[in-house]
PDB file of N, CA and C in Angstrom:
ATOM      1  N   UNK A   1    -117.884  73.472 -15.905  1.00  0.00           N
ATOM      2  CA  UNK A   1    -117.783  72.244 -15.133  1.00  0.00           C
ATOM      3  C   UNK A   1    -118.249  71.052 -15.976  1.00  0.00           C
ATOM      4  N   UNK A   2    -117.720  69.910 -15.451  1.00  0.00           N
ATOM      5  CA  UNK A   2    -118.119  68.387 -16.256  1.00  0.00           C
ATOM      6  C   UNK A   2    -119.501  68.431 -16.437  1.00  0.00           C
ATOM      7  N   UNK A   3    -120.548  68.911 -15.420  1.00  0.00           N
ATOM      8  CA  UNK A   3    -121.693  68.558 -15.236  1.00  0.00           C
ATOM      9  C   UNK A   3    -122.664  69.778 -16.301  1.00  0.00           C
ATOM     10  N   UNK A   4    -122.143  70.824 -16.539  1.00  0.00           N
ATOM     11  CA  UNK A   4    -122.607  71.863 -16.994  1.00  0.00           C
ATOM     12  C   UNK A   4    -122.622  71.114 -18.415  1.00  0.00           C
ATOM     13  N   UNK A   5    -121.619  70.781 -18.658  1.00  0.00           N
ATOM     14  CA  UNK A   5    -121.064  70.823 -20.129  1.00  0.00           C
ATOM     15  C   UNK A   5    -121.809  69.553 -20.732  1.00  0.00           C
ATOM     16  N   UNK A   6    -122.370  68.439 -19.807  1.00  0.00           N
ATOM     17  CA  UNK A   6    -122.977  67.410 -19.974  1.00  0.00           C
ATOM     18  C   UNK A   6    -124.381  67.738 -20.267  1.00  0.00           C
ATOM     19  N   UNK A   7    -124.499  69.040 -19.605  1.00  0.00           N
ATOM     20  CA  UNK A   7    -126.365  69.004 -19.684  1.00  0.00           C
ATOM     21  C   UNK A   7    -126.254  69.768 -20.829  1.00  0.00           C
ATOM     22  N   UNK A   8    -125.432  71.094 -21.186  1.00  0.00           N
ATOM     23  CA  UNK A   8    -125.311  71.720 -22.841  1.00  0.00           C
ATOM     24  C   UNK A   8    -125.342  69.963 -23.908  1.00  0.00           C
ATOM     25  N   UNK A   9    -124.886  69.417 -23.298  1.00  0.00           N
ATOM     26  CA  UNK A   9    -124.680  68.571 -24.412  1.00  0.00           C
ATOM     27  C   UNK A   9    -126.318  67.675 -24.700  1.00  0.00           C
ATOM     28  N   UNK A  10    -126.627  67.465 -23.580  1.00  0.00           N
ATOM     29  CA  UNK A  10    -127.664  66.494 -23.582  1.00  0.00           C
ATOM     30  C   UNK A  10    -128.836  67.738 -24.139  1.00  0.00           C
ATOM     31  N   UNK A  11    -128.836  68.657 -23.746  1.00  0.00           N
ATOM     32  CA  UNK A  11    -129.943  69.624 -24.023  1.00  0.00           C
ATOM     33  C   UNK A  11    -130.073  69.494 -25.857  1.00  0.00           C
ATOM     34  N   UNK A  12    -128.918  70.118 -26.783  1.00  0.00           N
ATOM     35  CA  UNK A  12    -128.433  69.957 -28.037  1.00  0.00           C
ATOM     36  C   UNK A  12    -129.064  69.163 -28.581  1.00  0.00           C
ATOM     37  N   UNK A  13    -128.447  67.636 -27.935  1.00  0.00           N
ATOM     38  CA  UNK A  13    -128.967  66.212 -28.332  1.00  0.00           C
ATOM     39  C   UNK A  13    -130.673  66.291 -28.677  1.00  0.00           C
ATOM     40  N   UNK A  14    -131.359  66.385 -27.207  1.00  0.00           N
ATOM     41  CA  UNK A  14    -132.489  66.283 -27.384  1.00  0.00           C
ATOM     42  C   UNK A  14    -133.130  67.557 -28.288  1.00  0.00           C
ATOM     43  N   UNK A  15    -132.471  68.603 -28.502  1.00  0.00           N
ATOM     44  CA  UNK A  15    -132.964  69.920 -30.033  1.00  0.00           C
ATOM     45  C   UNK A  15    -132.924  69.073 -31.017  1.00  0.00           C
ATOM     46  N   UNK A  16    -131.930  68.255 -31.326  1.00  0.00           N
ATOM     47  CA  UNK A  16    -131.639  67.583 -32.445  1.00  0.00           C
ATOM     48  C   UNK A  16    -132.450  66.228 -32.950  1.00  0.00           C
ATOM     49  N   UNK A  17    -133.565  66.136 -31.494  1.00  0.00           N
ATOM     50  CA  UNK A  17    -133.901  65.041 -32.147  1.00  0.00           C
ATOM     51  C   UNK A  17    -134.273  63.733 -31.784  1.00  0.00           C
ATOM     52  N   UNK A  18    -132.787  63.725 -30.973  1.00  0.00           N
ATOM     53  CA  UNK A  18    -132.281  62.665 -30.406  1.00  0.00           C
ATOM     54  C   UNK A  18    -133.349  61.482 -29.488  1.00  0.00           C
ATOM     55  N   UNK A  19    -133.473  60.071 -30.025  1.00  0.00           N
ATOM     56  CA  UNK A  19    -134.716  59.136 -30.051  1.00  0.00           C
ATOM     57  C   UNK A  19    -134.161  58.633 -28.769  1.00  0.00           C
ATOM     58  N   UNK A  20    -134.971  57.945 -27.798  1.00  0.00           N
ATOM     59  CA  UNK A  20    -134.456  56.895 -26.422  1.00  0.00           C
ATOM     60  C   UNK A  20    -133.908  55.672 -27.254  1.00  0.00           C
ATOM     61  N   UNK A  21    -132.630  55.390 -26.576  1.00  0.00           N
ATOM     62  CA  UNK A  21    -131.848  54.414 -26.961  1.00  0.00           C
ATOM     63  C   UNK A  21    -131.073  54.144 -28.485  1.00  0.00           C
ATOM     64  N   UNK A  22    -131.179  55.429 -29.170  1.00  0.00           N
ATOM     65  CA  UNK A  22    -130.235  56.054 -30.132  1.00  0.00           C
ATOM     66  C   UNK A  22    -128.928  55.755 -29.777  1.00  0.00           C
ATOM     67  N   UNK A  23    -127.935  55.390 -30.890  1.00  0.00           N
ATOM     68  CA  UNK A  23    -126.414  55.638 -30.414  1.00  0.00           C
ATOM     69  C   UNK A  23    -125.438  56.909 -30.694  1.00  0.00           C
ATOM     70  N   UNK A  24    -124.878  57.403 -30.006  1.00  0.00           N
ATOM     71  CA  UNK A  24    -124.564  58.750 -30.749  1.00  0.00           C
ATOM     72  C   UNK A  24    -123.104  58.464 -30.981  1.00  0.00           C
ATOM     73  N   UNK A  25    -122.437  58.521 -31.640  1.00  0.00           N
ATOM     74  CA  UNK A  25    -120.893  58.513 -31.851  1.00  0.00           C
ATOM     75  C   UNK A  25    -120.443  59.100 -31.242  1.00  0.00           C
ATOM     76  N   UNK A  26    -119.203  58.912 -30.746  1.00  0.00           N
ATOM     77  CA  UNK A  26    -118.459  60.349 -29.835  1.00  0.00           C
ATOM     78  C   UNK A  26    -116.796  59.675 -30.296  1.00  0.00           C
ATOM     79  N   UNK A  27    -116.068  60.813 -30.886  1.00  0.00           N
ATOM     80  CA  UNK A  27    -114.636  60.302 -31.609  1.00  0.00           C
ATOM     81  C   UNK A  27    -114.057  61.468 -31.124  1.00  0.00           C
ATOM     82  N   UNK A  28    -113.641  61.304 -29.999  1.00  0.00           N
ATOM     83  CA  UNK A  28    -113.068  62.600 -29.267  1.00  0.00           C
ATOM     84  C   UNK A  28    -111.474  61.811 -28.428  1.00  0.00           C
ATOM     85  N   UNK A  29    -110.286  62.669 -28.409  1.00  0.00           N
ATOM     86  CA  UNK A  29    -108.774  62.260 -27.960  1.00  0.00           C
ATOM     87  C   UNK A  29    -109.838  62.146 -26.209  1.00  0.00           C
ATOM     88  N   UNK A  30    -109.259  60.781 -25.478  1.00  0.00           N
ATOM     89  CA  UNK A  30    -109.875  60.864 -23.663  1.00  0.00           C
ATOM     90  C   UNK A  30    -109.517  61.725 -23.306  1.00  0.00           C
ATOM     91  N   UNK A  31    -110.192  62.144 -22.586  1.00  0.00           N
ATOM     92  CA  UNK A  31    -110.334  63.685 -21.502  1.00  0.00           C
ATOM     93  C   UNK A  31    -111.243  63.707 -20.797  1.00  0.00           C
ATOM     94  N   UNK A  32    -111.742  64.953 -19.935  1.00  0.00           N
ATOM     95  CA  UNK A  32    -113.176  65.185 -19.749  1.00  0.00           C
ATOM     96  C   UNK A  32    -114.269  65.573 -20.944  1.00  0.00           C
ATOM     97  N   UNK A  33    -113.539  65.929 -21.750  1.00  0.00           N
ATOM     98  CA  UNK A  33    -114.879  66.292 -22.978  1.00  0.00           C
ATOM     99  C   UNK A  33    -115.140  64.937 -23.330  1.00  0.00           C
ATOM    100  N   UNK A  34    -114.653  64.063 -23.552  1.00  0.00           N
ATOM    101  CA  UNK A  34    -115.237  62.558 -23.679  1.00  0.00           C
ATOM    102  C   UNK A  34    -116.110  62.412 -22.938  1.00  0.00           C
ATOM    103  N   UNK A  35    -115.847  62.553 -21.295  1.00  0.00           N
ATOM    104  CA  UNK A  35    -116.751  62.094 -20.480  1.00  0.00           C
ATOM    105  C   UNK A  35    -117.952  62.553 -20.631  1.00  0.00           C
ATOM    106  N   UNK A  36    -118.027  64.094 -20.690  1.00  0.00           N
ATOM    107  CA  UNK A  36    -118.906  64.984 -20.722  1.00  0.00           C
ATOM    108  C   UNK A  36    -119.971  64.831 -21.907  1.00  0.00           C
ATOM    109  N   UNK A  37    -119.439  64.059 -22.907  1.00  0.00           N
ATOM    110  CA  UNK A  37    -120.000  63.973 -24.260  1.00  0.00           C
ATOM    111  C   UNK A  37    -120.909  62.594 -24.064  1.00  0.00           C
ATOM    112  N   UNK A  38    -120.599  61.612 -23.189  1.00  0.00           N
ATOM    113  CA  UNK A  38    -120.660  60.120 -22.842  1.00  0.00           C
ATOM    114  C   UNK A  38    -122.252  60.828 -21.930  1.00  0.00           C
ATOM    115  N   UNK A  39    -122.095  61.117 -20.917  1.00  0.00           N
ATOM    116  CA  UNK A  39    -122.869  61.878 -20.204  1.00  0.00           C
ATOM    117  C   UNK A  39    -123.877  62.676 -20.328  1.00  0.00           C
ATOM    118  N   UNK A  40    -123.523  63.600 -21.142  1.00  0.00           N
ATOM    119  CA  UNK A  40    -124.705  63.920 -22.138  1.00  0.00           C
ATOM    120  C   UNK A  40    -125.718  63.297 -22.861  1.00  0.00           C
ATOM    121  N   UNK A  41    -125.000  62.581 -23.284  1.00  0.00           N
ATOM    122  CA  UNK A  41    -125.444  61.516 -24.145  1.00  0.00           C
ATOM    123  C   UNK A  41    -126.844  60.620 -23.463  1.00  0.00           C
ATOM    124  N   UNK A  42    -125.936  59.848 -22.318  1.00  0.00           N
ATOM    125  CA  UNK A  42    -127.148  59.437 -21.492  1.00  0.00           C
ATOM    126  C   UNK A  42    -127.878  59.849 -21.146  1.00  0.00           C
ATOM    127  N   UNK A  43    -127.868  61.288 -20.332  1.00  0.00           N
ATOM    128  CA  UNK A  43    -128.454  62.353 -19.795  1.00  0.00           C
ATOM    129  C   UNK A  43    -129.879  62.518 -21.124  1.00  0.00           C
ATOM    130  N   UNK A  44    -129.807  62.486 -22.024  1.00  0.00           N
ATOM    131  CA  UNK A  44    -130.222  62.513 -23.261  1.00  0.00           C
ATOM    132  C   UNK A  44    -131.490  61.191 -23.783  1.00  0.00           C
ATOM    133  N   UNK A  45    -130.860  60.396 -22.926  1.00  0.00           N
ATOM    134  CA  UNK A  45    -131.883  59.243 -23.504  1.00  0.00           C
ATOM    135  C   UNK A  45    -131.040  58.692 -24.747  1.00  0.00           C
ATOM    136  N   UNK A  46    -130.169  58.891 -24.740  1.00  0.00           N
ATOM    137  CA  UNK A  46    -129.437  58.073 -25.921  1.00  0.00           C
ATOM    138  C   UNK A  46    -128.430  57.033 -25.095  1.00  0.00           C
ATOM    139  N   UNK A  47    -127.729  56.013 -26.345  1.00  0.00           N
ATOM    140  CA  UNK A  47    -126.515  55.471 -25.987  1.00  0.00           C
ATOM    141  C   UNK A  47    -125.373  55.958 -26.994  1.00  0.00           C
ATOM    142  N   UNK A  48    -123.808  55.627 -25.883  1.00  0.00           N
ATOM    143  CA  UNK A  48    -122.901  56.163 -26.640  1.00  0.00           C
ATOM    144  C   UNK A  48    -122.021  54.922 -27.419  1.00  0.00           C
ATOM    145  N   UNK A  49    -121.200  55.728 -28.502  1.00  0.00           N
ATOM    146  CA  UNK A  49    -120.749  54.363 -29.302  1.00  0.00           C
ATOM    147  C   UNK A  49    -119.439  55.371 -29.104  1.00  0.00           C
ATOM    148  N   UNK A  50    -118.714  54.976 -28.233  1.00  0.00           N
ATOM    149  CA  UNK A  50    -117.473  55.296 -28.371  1.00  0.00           C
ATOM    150  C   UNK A  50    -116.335  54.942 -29.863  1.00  0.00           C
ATOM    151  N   UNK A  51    -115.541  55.551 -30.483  1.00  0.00           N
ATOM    152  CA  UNK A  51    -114.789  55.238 -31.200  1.00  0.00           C
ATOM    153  C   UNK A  51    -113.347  55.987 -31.196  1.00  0.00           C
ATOM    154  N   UNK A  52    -112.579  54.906 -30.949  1.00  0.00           N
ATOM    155  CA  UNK A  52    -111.061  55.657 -30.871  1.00  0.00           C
ATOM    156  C   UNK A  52    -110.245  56.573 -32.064  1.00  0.00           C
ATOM    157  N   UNK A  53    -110.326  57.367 -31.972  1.00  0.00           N
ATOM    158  CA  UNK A  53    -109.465  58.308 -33.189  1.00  0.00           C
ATOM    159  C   UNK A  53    -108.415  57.876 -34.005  1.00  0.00           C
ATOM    160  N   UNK A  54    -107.866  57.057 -33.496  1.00  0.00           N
ATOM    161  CA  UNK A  54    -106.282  56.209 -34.298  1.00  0.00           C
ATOM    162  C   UNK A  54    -106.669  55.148 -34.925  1.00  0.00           C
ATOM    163  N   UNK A  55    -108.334  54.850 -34.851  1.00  0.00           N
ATOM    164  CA  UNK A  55    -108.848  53.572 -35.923  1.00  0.00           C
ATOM    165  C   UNK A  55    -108.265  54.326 -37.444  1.00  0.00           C
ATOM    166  N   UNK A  56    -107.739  53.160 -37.981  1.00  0.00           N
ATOM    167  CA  UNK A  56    -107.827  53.653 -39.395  1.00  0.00           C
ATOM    168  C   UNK A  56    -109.144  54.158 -39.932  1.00  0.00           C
ATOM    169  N   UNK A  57    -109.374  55.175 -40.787  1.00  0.00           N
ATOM    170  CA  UNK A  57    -110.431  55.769 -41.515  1.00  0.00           C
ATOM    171  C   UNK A  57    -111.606  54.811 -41.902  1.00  0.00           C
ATOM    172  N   UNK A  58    -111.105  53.783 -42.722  1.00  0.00           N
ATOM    173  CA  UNK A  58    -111.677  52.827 -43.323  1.00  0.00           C
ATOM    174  C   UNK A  58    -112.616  52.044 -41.992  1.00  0.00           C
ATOM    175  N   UNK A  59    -112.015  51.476 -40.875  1.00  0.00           N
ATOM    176  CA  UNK A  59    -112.423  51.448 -39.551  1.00  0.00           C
ATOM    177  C   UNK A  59    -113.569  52.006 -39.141  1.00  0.00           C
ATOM    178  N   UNK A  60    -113.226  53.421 -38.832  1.00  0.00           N
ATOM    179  CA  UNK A  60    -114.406  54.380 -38.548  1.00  0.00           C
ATOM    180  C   UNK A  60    -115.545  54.635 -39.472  1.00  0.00           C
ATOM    181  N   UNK A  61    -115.341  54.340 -40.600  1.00  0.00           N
ATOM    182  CA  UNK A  61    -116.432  54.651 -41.598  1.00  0.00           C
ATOM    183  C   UNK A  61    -117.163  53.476 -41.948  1.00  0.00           C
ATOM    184  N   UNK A  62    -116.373  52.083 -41.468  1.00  0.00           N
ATOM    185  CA  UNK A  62    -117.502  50.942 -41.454  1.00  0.00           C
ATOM    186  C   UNK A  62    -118.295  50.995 -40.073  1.00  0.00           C
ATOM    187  N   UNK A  63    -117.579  50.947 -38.501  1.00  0.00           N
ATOM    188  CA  UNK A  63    -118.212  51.474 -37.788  1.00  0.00           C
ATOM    189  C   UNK A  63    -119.605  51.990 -37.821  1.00  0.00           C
ATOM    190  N   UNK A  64    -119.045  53.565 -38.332  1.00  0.00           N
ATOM    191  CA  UNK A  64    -120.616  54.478 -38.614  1.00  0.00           C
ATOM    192  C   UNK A  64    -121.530  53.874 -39.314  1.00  0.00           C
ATOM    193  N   UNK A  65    -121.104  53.176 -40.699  1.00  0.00           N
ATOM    194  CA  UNK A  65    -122.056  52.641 -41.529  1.00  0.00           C
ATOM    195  C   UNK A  65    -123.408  50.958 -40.759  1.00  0.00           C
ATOM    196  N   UNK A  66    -122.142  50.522 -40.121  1.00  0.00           N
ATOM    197  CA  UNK A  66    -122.947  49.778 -38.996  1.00  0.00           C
ATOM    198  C   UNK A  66    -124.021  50.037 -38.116  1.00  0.00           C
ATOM    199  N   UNK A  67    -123.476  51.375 -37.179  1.00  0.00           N
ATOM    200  CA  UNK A  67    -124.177  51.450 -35.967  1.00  0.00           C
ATOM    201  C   UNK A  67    -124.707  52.769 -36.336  1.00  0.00           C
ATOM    202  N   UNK A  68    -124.935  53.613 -37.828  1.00  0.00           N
ATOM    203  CA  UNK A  68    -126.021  54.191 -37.703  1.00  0.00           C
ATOM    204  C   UNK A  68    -125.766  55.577 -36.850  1.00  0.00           C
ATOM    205  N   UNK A  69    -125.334  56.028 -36.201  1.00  0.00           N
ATOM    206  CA  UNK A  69    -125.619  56.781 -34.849  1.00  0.00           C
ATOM    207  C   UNK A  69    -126.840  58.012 -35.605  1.00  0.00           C
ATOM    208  N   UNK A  70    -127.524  58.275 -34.635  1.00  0.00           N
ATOM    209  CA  UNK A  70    -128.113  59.503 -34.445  1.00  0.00           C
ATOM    210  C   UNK A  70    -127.434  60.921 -34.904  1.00  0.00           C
ATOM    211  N   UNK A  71    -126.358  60.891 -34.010  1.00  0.00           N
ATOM    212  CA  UNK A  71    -125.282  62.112 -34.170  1.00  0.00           C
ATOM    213  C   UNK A  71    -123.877  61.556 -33.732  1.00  0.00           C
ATOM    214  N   UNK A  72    -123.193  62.754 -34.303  1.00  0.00           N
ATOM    215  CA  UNK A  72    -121.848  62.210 -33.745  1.00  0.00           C
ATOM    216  C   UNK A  72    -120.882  63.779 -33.415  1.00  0.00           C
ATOM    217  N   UNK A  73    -120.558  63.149 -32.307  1.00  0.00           N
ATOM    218  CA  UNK A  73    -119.903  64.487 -31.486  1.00  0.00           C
ATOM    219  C   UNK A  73    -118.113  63.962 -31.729  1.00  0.00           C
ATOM    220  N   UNK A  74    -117.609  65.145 -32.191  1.00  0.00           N
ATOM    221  CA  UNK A  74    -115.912  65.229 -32.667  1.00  0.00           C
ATOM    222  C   UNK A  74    -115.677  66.001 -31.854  1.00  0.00           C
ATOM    223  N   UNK A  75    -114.079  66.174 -31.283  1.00  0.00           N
ATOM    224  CA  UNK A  75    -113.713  67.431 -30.816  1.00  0.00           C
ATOM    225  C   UNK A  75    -113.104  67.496 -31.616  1.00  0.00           C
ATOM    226  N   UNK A  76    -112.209  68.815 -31.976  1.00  0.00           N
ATOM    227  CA  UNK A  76    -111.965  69.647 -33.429  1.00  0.00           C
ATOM    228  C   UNK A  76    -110.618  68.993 -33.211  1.00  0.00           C
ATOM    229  N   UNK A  77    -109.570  68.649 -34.239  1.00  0.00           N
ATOM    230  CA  UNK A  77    -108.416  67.737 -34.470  1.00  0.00           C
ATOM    231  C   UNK A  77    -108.330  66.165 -34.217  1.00  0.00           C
ATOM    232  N   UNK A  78    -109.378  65.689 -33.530  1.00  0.00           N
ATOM    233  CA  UNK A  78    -109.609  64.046 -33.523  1.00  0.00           C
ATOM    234  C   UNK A  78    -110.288  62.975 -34.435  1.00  0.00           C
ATOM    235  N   UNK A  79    -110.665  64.046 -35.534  1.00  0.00           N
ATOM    236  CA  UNK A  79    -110.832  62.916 -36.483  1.00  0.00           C
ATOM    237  C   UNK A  79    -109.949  63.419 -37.467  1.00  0.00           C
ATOM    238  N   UNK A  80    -109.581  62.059 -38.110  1.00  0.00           N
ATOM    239  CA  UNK A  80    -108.737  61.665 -38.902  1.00  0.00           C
ATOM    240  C   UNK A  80    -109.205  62.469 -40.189  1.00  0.00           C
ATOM    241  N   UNK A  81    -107.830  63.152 -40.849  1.00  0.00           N
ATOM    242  CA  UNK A  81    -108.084  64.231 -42.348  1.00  0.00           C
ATOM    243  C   UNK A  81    -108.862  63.529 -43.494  1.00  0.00           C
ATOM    244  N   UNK A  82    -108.731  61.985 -43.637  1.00  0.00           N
ATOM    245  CA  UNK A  82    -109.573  60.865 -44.555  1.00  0.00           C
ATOM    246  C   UNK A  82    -111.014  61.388 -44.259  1.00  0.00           C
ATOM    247  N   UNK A  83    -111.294  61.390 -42.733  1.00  0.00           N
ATOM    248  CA  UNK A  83    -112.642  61.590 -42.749  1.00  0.00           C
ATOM    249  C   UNK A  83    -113.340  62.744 -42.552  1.00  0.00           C
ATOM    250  N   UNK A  84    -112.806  63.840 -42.454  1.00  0.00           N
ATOM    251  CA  UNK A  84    -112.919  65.745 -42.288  1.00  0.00           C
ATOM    252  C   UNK A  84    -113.612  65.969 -43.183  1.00  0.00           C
TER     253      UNK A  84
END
C-alpha cells in the first residue's frame, strides 16, 4: 500500500541519516512511487526536491550540485544513461 511503502521509505531515510529539513531528491517517472517517495520523505523529517527525468543531464546535475540533497531516491529506468 501507498502508506506502507511511505513508512519503508521514511524508516531507510532516517537509517541513513537523514537531518530535519534535509532535501532529498526524488527523480522518479509520476506514479504512486513518487508519491510514496515525497511522503516518506516528509514522514522523515526531510524535504523533497522533486526533479523531472526528461531534464537534460546537464540540468539534473546542476540541480544536485545546487541543492545538495541528503539522498536521492531513483526508480530503476528514470534516470537518464548520462547520469547512471
Amino acid at each position: 500500500t501507498l502508506l506502507a511503502s511511505a513508512a519503508a521509505i521514511a524508516h531507510w531515510l532516517r537509517a541513513q541519516g537523514l537531518g530535519r529539513d534535509r532535501p532529498v531528491a526524488i527523480i522518479m517517472h509520476k506514479g504512486w512511487e513518487q508519491i510514496a517517495a515525497a511522503l516518506g520523505t516528509l514522514m522523515a523529517g526531510g524535504c523533497y526536491l522533486p526533479i523531472d527525468s526528461a531534464f537534460p543531464p546537464q540540468r539534473i546535475a546542476r540541480i544536485m550540485a545546487l541543492a545538495e540533497p541528503a539522498a536521492v531516491l531513483v526508480q530503476p529506468g528514470s534516470l537518464p544513461a548520462a547520469l547512471a
